[in-house]
N, C-alpha and C. Protein backbone atom coordinates (compact mmCIF):
# COMPACT_ATOMS: atom_id res chain seq x y z
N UNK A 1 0.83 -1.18 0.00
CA UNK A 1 0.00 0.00 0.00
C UNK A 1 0.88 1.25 0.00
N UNK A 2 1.69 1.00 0.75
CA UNK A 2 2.87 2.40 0.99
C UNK A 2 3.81 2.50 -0.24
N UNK A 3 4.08 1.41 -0.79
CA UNK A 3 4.74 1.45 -2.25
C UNK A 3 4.02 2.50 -3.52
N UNK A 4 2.49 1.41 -3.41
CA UNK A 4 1.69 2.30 -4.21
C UNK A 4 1.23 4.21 -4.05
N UNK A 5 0.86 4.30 -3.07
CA UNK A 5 0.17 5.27 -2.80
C UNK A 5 1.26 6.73 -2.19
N UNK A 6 2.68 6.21 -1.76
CA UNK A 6 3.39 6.76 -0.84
C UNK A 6 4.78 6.23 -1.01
N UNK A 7 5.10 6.45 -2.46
CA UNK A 7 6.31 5.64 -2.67
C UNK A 7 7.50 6.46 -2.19
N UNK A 8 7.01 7.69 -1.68
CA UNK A 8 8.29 8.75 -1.31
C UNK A 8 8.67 8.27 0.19
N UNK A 9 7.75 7.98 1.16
CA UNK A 9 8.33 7.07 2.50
C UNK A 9 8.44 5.72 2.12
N UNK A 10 8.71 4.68 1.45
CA UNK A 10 8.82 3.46 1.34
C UNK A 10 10.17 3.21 2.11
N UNK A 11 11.56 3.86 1.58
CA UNK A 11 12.39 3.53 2.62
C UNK A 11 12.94 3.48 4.15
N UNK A 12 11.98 5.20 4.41
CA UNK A 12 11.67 5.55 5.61
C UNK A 12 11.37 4.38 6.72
N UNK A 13 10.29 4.15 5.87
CA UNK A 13 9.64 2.43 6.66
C UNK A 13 10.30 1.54 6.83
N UNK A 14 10.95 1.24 5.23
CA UNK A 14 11.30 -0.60 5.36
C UNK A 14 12.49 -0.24 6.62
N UNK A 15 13.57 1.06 7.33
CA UNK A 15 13.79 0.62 8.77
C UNK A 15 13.55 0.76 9.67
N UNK A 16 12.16 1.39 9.50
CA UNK A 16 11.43 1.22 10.92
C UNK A 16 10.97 -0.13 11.00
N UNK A 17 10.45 -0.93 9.95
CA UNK A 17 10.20 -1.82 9.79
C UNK A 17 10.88 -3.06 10.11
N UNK A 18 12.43 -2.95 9.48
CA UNK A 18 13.11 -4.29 10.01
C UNK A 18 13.74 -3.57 11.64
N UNK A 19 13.61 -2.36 11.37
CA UNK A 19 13.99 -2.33 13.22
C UNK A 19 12.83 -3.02 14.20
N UNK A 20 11.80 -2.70 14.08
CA UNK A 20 10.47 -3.65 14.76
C UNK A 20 10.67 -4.95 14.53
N UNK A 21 10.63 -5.55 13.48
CA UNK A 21 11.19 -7.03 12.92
C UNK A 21 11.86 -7.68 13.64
N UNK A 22 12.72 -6.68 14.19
CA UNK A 22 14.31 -7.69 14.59
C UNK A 22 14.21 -7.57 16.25
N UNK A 23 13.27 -7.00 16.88
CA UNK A 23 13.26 -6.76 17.96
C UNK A 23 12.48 -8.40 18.87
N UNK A 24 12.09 -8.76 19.68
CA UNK A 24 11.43 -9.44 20.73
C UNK A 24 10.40 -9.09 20.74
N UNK A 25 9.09 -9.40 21.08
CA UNK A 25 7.92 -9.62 21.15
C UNK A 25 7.45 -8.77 22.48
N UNK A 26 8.58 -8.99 23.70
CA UNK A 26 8.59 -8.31 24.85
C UNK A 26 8.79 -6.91 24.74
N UNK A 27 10.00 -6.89 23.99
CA UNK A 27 11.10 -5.21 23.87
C UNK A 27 10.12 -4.74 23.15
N UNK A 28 8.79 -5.31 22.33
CA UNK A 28 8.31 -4.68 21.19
C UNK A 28 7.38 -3.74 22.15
N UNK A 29 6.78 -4.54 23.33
CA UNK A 29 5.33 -3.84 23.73
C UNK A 29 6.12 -2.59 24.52
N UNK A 30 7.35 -3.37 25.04
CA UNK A 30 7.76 -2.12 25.92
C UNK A 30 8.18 -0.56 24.78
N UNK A 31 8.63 -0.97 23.65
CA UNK A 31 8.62 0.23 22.83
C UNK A 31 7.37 0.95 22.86
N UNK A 32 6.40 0.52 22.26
CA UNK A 32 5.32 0.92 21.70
C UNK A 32 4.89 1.16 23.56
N UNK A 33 4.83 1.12 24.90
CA UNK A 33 4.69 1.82 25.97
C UNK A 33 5.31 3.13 26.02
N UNK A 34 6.53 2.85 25.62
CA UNK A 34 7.37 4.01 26.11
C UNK A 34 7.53 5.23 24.83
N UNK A 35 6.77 4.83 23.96
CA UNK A 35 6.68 6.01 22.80
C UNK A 35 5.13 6.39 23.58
N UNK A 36 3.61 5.68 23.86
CA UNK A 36 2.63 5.83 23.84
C UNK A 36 1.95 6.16 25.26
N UNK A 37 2.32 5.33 25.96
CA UNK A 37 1.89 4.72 27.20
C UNK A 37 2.79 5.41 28.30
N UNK A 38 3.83 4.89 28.96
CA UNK A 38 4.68 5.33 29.82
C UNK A 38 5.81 6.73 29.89
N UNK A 39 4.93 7.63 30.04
CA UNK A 39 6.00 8.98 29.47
C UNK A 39 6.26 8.71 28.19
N UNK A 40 4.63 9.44 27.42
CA UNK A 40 4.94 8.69 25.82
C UNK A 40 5.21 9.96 25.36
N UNK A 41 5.66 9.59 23.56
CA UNK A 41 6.41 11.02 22.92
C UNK A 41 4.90 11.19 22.14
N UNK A 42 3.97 10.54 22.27
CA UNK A 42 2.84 11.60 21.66
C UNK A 42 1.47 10.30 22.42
N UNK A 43 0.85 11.26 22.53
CA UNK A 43 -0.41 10.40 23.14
C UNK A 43 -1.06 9.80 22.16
N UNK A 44 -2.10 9.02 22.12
CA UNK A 44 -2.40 8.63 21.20
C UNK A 44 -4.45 9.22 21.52
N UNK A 45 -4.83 9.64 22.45
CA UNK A 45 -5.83 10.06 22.87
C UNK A 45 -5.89 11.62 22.51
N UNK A 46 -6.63 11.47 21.50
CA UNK A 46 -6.81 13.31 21.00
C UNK A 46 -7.22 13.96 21.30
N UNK A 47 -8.00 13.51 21.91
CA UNK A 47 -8.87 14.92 23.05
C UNK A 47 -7.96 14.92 24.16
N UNK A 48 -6.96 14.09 24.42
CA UNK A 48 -6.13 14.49 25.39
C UNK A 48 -4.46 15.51 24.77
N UNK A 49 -4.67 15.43 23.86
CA UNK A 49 -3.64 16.54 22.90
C UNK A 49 -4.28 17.21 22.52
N UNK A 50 -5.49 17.98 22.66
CA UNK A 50 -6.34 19.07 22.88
C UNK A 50 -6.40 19.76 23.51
N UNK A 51 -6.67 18.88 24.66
CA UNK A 51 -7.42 19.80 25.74
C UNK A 51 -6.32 19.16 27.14
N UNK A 52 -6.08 17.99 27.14
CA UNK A 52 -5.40 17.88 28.08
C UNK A 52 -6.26 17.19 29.25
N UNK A 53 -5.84 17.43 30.50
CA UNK A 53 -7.14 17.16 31.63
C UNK A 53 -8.05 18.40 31.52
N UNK A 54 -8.51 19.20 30.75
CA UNK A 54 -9.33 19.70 31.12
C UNK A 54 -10.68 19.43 30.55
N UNK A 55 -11.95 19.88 31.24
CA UNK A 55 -12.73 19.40 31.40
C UNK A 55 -13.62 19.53 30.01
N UNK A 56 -13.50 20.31 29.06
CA UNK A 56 -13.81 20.18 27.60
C UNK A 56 -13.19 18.27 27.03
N UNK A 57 -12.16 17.73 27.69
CA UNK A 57 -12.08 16.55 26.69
C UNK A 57 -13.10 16.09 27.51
N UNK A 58 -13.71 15.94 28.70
CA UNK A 58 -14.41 14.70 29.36
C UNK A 58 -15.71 15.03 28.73
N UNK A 59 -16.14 16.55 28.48
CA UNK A 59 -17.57 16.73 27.58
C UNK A 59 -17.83 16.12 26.18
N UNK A 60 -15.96 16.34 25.48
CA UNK A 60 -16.56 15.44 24.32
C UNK A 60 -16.10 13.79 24.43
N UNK A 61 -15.51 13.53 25.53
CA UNK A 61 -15.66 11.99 25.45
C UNK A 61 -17.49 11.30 25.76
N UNK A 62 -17.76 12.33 27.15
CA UNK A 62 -19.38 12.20 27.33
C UNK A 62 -20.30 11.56 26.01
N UNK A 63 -19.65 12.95 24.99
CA UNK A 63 -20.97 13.45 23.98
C UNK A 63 -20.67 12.10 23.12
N UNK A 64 -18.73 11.45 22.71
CA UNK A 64 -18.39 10.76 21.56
C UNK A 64 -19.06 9.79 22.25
N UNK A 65 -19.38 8.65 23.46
CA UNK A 65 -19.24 7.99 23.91
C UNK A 65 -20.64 7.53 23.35
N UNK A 66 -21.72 8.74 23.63
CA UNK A 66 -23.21 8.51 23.41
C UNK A 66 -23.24 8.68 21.99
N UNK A 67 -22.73 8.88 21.30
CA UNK A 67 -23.14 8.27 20.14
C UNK A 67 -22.84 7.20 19.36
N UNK A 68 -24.37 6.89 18.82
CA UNK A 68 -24.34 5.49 18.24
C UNK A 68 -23.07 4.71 17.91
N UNK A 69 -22.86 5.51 16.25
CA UNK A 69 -21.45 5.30 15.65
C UNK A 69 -19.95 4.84 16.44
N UNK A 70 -20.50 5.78 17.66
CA UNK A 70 -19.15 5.55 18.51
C UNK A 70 -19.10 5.12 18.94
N UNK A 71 -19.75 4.44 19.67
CA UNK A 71 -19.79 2.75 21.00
C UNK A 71 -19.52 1.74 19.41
N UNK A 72 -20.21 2.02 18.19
CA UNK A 72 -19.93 0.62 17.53
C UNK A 72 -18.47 0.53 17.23
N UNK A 73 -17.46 1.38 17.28
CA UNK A 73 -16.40 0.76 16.88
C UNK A 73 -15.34 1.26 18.07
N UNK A 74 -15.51 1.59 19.17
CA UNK A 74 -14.43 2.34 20.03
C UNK A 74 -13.95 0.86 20.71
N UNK A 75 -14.37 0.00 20.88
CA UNK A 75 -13.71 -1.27 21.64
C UNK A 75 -13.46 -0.92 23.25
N UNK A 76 -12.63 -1.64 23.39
CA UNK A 76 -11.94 -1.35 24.87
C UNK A 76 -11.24 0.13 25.31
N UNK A 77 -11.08 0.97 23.91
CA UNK A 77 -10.26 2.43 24.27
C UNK A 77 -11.26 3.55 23.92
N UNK A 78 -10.79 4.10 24.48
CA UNK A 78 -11.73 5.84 24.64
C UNK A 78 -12.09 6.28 23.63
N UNK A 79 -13.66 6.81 23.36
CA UNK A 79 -13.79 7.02 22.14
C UNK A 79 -12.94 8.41 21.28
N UNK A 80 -11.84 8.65 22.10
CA UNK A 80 -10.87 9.92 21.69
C UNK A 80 -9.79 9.53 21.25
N UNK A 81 -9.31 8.07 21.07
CA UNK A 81 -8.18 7.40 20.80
C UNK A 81 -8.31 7.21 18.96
N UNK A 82 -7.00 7.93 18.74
CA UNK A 82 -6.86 7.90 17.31
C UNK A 82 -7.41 6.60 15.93
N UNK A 83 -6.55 5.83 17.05
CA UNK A 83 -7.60 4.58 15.88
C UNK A 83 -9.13 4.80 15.99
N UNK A 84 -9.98 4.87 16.74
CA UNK A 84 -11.66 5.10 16.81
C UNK A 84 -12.01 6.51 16.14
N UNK A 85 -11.50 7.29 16.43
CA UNK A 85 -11.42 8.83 15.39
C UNK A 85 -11.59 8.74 13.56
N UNK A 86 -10.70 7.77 13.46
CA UNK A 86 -10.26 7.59 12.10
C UNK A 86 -11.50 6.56 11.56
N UNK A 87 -11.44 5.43 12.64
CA UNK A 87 -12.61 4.72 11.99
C UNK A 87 -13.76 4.72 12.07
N UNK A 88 -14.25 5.71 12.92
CA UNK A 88 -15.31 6.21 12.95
C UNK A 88 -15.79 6.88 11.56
N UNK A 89 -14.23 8.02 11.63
CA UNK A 89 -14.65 9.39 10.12
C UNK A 89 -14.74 8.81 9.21
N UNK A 90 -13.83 7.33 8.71
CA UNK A 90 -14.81 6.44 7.39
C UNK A 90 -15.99 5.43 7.41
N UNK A 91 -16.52 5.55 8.68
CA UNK A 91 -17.46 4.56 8.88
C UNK A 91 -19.14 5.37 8.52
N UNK A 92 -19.15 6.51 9.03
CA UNK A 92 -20.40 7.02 9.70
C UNK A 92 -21.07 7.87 8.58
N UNK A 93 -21.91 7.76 8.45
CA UNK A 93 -22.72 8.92 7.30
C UNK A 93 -23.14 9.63 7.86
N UNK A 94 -23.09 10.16 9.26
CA UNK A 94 -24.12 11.18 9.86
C UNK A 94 -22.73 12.69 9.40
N UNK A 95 -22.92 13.61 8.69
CA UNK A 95 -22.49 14.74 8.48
C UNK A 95 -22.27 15.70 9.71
N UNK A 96 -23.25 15.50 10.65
CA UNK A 96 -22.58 16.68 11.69
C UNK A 96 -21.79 16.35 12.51
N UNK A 97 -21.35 14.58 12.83
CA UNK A 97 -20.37 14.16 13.37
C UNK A 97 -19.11 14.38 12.78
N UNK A 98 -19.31 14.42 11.17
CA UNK A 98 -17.93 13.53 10.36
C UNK A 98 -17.29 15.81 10.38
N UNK A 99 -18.31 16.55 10.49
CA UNK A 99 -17.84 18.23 10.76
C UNK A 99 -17.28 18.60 11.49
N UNK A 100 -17.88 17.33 13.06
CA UNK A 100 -17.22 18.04 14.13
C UNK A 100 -16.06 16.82 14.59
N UNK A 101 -16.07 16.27 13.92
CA UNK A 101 -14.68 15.44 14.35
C UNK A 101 -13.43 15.91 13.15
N UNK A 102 -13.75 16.36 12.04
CA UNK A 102 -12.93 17.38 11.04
C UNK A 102 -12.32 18.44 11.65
N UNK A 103 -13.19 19.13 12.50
CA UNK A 103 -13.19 20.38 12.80
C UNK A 103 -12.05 20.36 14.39
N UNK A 104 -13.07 20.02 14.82
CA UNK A 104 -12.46 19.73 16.76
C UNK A 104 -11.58 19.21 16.62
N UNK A 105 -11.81 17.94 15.90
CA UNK A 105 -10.71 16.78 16.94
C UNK A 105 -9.22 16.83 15.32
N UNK A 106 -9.61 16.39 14.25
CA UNK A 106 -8.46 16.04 13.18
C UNK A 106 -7.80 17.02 12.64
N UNK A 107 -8.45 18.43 12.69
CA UNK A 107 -7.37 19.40 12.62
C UNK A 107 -7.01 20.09 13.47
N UNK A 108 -7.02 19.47 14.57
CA UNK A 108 -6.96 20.98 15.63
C UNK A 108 -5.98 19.94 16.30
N UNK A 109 -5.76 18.32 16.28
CA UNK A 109 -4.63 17.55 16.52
C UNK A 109 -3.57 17.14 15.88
N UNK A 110 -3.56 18.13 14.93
CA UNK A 110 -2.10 18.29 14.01
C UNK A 110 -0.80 18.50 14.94
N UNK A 111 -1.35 19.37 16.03
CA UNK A 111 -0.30 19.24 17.08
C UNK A 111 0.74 18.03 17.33
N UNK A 112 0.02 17.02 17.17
CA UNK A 112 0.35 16.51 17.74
C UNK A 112 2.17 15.79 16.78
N UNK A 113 2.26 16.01 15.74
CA UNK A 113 3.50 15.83 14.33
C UNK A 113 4.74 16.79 15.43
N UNK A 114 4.35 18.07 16.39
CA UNK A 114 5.14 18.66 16.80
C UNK A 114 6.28 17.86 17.59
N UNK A 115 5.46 17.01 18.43
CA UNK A 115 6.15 16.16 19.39
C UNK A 115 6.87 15.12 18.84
N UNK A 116 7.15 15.15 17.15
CA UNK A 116 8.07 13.93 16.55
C UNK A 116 9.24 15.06 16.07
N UNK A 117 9.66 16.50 16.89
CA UNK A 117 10.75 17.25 16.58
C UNK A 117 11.72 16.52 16.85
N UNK A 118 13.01 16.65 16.32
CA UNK A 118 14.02 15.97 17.00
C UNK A 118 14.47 16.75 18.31
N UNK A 119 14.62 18.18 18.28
CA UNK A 119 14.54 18.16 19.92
C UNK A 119 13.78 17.74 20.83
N UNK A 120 12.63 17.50 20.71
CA UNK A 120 11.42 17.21 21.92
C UNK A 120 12.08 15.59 21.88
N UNK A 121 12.09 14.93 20.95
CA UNK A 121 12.29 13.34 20.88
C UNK A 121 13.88 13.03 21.72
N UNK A 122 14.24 13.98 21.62
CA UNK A 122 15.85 13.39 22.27
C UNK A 122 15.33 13.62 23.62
N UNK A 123 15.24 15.00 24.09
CA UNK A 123 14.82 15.14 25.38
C UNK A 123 14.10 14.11 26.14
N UNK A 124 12.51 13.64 25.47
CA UNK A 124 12.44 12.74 26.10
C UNK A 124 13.03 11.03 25.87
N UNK A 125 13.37 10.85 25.09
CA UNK A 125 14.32 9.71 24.89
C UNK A 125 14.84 9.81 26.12
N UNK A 126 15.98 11.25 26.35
CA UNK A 126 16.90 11.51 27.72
C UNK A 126 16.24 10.72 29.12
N UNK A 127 14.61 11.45 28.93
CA UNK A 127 13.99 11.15 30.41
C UNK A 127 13.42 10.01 30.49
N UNK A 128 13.45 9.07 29.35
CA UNK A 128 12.97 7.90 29.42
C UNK A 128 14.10 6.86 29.88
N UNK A 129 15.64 6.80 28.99
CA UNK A 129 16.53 6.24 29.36
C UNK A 129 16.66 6.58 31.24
N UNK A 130 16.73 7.61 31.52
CA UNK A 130 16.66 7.73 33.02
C UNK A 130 15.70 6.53 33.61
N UNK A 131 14.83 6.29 33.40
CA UNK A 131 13.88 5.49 33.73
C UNK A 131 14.03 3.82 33.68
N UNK A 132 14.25 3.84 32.55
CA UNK A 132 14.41 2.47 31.72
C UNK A 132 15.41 2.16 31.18
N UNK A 133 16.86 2.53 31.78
CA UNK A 133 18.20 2.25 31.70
C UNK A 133 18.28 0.85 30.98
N UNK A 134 17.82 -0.29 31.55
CA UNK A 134 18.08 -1.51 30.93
C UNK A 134 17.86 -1.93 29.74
N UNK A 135 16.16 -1.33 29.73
CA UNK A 135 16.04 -1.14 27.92
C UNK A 135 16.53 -0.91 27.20
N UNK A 136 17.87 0.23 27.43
CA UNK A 136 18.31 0.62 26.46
C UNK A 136 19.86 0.49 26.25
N UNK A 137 20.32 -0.10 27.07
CA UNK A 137 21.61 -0.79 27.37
C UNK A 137 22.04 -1.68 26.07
N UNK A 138 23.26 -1.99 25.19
CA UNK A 138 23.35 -2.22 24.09
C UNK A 138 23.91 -3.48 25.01
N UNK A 139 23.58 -5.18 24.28
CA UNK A 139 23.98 -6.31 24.94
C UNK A 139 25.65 -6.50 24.54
């Protein structure tokens, strides 16, 4: 798909790709924690790269939560979590959702490309190795 559609990152990938590849099954989840999850370099919850704790994301988790569309595909994660965002905006025909999730949530979380700077990424790389020394210890 990335060949076809996006042949200008194809190499980009194939080493992110065999870097994931070559990793452990264990080291893998702990990556994908420590980019996402544990002092992550970008959240993956968009109303929480919005708004943050404040009390505008819990109104539109309230509002995403009660709607239809959105209990059918949010699963086990918040209906503010990027994968449910996305599959929601190609799932749903209702127009004033697919406006205000355009509007609110997919452009107004462009922010979030900021936090893949290479200064912000070293820094916290810095404060993560503090943490997780062993992880990152070369064998």
């Amino acid at each position: 798909m990335l060949s076809k559609n996006y042949p200008e990152v194809v190499d980009e990938m194939k080493v992110f790709e065999e870097y994931i590849q070559a990793m452990r099954a264990m080291a893998r989840r702990t990556f994908y924690k420590n980019i996402y999850d544990v002092q992550p370099i970008c959240y993956l919850d968009l109303g929480y790269v919005i708004w943050g704790e404040d009390y505008k994301r819990g109104t539109f988790l309230l509002h995403a939560a009660g709607t239809g569309s959105s209990r059918q595909y949010c699963g086990n994660e918040l209906p503010d979590n990027i994968s449910n965002i996305l599959t929601l905006f190609t799932k749903t025909n209702d127009r004033e959702l697919l406006d205000e999730l355009a509007v609110k949530i997919l452009i107004r979380s462009k922010k979030m490309i900021a936090e893949f700077e290479q200064a912000k990424v070293d820094l916290k790389i810095k404060v993560l190795k503090r943490y997780t020394m062993p992880l990152f210890r070369k064998s």
